[in-house]
Protein backbone atom coordinates (compact mmCIF):
# COMPACT_ATOMS: atom_id res chain seq x y z
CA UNK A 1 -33.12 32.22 -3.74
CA UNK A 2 -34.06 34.02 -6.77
CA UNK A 3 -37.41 35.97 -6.61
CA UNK A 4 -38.92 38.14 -9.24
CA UNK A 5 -39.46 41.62 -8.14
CA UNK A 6 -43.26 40.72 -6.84
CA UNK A 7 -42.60 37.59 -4.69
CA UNK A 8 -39.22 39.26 -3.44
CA UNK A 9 -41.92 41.92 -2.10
CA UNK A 10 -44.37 39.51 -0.85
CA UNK A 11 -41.55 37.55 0.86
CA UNK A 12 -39.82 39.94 2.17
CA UNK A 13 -42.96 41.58 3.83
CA UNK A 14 -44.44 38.01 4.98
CA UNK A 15 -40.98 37.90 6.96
CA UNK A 16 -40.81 41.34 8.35
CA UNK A 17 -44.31 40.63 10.02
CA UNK A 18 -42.13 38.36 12.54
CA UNK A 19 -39.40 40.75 12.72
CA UNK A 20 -40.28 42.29 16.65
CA UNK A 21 -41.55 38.59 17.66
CA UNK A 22 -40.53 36.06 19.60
CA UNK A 23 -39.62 32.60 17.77
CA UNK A 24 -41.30 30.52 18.46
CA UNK A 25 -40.29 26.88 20.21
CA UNK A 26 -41.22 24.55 17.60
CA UNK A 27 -41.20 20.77 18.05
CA UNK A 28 -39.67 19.42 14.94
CA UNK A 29 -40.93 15.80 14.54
CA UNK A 30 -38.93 12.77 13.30
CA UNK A 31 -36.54 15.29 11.26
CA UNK A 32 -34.19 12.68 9.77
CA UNK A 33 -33.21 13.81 6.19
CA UNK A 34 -30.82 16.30 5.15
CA UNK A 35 -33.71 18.70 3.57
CA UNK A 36 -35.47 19.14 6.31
CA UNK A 37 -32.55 20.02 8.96
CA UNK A 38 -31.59 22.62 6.30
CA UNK A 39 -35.05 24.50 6.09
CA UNK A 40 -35.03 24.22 10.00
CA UNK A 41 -31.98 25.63 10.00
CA UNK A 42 -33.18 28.63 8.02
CA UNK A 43 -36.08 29.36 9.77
CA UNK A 44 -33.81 29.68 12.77
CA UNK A 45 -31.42 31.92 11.06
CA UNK A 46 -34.31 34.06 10.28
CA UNK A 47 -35.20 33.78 14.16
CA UNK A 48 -38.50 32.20 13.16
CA UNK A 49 -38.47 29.28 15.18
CA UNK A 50 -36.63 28.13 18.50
CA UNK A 51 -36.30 24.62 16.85
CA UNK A 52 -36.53 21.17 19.51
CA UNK A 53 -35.35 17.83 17.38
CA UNK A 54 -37.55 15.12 18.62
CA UNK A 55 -36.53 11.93 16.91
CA UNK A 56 -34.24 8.89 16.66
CA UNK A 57 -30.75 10.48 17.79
CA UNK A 58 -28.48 8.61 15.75
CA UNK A 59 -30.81 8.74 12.36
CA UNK A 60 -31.05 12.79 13.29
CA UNK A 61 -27.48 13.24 13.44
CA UNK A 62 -26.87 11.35 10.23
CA UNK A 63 -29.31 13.86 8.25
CA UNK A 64 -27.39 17.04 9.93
CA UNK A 65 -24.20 15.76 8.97
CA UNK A 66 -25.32 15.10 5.36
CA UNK A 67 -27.09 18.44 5.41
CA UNK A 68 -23.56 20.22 6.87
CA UNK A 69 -25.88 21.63 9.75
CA UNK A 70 -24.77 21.99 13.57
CA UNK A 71 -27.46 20.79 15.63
CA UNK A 72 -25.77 21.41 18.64
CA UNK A 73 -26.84 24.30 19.96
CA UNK A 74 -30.75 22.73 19.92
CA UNK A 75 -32.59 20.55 22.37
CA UNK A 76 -32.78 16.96 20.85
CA UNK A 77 -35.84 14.75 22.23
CA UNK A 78 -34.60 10.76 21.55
CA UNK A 79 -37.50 8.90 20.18
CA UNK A 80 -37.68 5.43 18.96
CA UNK A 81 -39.18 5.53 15.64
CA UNK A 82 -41.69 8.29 13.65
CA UNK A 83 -44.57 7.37 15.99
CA UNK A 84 -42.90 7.69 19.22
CA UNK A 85 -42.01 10.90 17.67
CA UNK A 86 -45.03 12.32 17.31
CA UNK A 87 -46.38 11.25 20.64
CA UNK A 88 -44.02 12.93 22.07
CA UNK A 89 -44.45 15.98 20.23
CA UNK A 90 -47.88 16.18 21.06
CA UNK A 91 -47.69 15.52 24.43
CA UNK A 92 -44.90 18.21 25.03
CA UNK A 93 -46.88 20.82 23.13
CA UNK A 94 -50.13 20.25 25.36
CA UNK A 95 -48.38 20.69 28.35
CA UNK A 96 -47.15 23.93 27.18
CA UNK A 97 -43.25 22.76 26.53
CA UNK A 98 -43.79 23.55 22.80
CA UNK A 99 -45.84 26.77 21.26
CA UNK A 100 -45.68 25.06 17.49
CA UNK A 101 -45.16 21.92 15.56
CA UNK A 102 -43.49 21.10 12.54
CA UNK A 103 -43.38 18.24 10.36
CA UNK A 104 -40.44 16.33 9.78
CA UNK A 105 -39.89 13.10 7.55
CA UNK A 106 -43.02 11.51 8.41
CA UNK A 107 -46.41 10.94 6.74
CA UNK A 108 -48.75 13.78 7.75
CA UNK A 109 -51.53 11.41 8.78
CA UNK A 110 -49.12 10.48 11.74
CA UNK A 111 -48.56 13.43 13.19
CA UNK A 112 -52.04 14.46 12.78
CA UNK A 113 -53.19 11.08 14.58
CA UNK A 114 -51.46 12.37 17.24
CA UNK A 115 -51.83 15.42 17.76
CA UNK A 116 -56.23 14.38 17.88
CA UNK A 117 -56.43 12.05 20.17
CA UNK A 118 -58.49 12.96 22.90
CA UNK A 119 -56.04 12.17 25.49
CA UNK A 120 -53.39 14.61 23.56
CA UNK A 121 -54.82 17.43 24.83
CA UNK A 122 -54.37 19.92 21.71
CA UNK A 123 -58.25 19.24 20.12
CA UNK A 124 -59.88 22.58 20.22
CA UNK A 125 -64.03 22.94 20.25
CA UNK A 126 -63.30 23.27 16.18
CA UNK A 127 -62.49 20.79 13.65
CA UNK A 128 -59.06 20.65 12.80
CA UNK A 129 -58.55 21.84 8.78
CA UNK A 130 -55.51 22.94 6.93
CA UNK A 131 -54.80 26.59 5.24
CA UNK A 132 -52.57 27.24 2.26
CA UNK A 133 -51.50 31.12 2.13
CA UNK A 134 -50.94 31.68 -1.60
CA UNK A 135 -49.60 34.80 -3.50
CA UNK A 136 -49.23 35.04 -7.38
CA UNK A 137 -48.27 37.90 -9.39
CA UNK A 138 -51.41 37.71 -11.28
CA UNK A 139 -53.64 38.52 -8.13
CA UNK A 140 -53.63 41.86 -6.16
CA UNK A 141 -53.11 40.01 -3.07
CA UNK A 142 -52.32 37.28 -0.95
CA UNK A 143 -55.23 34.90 -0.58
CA UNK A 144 -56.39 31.18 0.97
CA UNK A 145 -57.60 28.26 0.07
CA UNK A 146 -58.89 25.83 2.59
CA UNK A 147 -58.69 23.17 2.93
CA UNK A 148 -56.37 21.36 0.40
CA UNK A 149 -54.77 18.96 2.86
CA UNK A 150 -56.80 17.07 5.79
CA UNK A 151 -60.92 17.11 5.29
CA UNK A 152 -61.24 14.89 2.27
CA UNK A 153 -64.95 15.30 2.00
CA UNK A 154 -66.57 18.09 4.63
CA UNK A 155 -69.99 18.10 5.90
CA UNK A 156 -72.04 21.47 6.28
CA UNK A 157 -70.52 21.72 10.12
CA UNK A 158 -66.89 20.86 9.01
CA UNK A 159 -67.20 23.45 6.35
CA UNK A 160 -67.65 26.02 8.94
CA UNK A 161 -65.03 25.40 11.17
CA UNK A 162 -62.76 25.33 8.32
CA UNK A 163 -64.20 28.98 7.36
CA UNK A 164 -64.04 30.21 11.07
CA UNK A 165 -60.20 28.93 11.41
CA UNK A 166 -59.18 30.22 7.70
CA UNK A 167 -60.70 33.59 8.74
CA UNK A 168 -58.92 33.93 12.16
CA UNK A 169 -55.83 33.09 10.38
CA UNK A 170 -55.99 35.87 8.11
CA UNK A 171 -57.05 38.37 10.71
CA UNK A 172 -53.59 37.75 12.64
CA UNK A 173 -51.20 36.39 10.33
CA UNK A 174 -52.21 37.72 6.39
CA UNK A 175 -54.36 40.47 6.82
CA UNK A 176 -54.92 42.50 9.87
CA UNK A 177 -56.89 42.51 13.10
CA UNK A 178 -59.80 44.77 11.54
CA UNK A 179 -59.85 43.11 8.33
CA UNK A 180 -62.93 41.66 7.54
CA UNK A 181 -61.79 38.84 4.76
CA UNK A 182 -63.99 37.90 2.51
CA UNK A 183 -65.04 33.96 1.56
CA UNK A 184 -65.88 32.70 -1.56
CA UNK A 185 -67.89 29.41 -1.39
CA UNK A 186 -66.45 27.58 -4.38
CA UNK A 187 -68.64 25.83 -6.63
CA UNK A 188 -68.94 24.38 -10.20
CA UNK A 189 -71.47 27.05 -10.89
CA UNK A 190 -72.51 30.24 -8.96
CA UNK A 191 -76.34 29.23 -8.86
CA UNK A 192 -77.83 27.10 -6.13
CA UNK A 193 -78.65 23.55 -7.81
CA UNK A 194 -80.23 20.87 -5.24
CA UNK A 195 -78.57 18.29 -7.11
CA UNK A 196 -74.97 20.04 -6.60
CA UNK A 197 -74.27 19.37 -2.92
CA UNK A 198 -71.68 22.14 -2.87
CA UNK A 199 -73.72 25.16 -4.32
CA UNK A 200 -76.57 23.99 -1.27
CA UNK A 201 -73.03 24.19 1.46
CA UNK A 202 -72.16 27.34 0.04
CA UNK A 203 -75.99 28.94 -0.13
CA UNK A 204 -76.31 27.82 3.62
CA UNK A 205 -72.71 29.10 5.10
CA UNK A 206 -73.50 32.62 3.48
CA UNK A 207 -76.55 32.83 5.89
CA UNK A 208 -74.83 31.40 8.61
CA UNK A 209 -72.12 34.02 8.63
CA UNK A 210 -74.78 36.77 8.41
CA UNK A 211 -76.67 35.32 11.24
CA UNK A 212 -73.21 34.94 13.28
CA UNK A 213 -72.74 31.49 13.14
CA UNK A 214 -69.62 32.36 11.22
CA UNK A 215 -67.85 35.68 13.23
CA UNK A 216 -65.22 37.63 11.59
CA UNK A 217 -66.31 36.96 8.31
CA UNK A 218 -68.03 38.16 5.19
CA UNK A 219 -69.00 34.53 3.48
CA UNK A 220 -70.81 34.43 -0.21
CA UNK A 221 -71.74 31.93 -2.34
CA UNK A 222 -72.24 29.83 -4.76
CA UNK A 223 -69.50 31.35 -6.63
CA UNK A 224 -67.20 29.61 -9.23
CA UNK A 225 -63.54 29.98 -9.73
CA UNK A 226 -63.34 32.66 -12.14
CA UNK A 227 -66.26 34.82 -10.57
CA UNK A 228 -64.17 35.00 -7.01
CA UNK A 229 -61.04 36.18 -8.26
CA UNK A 230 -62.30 38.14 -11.96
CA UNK A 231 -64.05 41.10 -10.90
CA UNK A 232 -65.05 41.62 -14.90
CA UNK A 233 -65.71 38.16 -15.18
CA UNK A 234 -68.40 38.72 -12.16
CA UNK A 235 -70.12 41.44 -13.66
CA UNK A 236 -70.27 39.73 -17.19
CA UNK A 237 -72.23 37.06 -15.48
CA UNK A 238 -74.67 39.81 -13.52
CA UNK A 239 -73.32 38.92 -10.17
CA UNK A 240 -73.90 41.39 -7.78
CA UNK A 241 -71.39 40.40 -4.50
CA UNK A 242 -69.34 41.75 -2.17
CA UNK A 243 -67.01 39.53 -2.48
CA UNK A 244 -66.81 38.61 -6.22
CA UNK A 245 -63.75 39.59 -7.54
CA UNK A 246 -62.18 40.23 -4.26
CA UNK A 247 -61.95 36.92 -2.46
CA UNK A 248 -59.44 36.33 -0.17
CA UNK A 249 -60.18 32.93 1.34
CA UNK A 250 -61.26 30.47 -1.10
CA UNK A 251 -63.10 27.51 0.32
CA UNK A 252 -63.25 24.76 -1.74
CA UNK A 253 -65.74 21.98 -1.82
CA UNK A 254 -63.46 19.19 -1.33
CA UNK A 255 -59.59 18.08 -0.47
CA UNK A 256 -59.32 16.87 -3.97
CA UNK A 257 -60.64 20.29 -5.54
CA UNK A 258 -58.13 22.52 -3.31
CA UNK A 259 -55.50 20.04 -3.81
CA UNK A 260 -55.28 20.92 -7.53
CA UNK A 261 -56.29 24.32 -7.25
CA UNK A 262 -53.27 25.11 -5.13
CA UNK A 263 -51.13 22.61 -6.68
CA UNK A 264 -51.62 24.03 -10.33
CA UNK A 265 -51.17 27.30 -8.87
CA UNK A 266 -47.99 26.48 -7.43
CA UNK A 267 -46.07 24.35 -10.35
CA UNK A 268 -47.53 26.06 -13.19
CA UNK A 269 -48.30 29.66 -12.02
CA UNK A 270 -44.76 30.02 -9.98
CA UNK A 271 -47.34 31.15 -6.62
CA UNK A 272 -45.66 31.37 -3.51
CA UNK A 273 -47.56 29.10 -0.61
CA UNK A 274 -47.14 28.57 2.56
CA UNK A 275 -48.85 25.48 4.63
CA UNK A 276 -50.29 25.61 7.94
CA UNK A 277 -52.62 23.40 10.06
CA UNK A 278 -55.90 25.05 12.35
CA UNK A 279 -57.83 24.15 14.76
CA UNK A 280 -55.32 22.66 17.03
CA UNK A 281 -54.14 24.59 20.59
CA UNK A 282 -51.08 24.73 18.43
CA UNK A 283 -50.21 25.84 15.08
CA UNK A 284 -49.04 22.94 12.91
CA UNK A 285 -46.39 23.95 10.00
CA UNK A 286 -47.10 21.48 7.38
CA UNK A 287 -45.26 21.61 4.49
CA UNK A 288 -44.45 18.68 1.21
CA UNK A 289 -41.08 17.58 0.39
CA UNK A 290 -41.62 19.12 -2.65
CA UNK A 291 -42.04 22.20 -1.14
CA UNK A 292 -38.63 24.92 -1.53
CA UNK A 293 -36.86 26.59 1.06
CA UNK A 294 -39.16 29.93 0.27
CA UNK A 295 -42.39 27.76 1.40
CA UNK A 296 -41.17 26.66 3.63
CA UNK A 297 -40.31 29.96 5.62
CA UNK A 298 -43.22 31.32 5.01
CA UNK A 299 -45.04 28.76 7.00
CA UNK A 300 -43.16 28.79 9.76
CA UNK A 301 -43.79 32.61 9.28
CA UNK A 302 -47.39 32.02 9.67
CA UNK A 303 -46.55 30.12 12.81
CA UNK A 304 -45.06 32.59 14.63
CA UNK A 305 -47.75 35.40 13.93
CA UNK A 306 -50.39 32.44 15.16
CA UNK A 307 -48.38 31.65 17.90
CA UNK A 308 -47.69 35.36 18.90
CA UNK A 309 -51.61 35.75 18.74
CA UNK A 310 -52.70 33.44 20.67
CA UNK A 311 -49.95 34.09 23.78
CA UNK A 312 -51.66 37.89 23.15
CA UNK A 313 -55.29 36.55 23.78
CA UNK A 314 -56.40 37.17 20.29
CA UNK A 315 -56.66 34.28 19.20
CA UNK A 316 -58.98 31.05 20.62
């Protein structure tokens, strides 16, 4: 891998988080191509994950062969096809068999379906959302955006579960356990407009946070792009926030917004990201096949420090 100087520093660190943890037994689902087994087989190089091939045998042993990896020395789960797969996966990780999930070669609305079925077991009281950890040279610190992957179009209530899970992930996993992250409440604009639904979510999640309906949190907003992450830009506009300029979970209004947020940020400002899923009694590393070898340790990074939490009771 070839970092520059800052992401070497960023990796490196998002790694050494893990170092005096346990990896963690991760279901790998429907892992039949060669890219996959060889990120798998990174992450349990890096003694990241404890990694359990649950899949079509013969198509699994194909992809390590092409891939030059040994699977030997991990469990393999036969399944018939992707779906059986996932099933499978699910139901082993709600009976306490797996502590994580990864995806494999399968679409992510498969997995996902389930893994939220009722009778899987691994819902949670909280909407299940999605959480991109992103760093970029440009930025004094890592920082989220949520949610880029699964809620297409979130309600008031789904916003704030996919607040509450973003800011439980960067207590344990980004930040630390007395960090009090701070949320910017995206909008076009940083003035409340009744005819911009977002600006009225944002206005109304602010005072939900400081009326606890939000714990863990500091929550503002309206606030567009540029006055969450530009100090200067913030106080050329007369915002007066405690979390302009500082942000360090971005909630965007909708999947299509975060999408091309983190995209862009990714492709054409060379950001490190890592992909995880919330909300679920298990952490979910979910990562595109576009995604390098770099992402994809980092996610399964995040996994472990999720994982590790919630075995400690410090995470629900």
């Amino acid at each position: 891998m070839t970092l520059d100087a800052t992401s070497d520093a960023y990796f490196r660190s998002a790694l050494a988080r893990c170092e005096n943890l346990p990896a963690v037994r991760t279901g790998v689902v429907h892992p039949v191509s060669a890219n996959v087994l060889a990120a798998v087989a990174e992450a349990a190089a890096e003694k990241l994950i404890d990694p359990v091939l649950i899949g079509p045998r013969a198509r699994i042993a194909a992809a390590a062969e092409e891939a030059g990896v040994d699977i030997a020395p991990w469990e393999l789960v036969d399944a018939e096809h992707s779906h059986d797969a996932a099933e499978k996966a699910a139901t082993a990780a709600a009976a306490g068999r797996l502590d994580a999930l990864m995806k494999g070669s399968l679409h992510t609305d498969e997995l996902l379906g389930a893994v939220v079925r009722p009778a899987a077991g691994l819902r949670t009281e909280r909407r299940i959302s999605h959480a991109f950890v992103m760093h970029i040279g440009s930025y004094p610190k890592p920082f989220i955006i949520t949610d880029a992957a699964i809620n297409i179009a979130p309600d008031l209530a789904a916003k704030a579960d996919i607040v509450q899970n973003a800011a439980n992930l960067w207590r344990v996993a980004v930040g630390g356990e007395d960090d009090l992250p701070k949320v910017a409440a995206l909008a076009a604009v940083e003035t409340v407009n009744p005819k911009m639904p977002a600006t009225l979510d944002a206005a109304a999640l602010s005072k939900m946070a400081e009326r606890g309906q939000i714990a863990g949190a500091l929550v503002d907003g309206p606030l567009a792009f540029d006055n969450a992450i530009s100090l200067a830009a913030a106080r050329e506009k007369g915002i007066v926030s405690p979390v302009a300029g500082e942000a360090d979970i971005l909630l965007v209004p909708d999947l299509e917004a975060g999408n091309m947020l983190a995209k862009q940020l990714s492709f054409l400002g060379g950001a490190d990201s890592a992909g995880i899923v919330l909300g679920a009694r298990v952490p979910i590393i979910l990562t595109s096949r576009a995604d390098n070898l770099r992402a994809r340790l980092l996610s399964c990074a995040l996994a472990v420090a999720l994982a590790e939490a919630r075995r400690a009771g410090r995470l629900k």
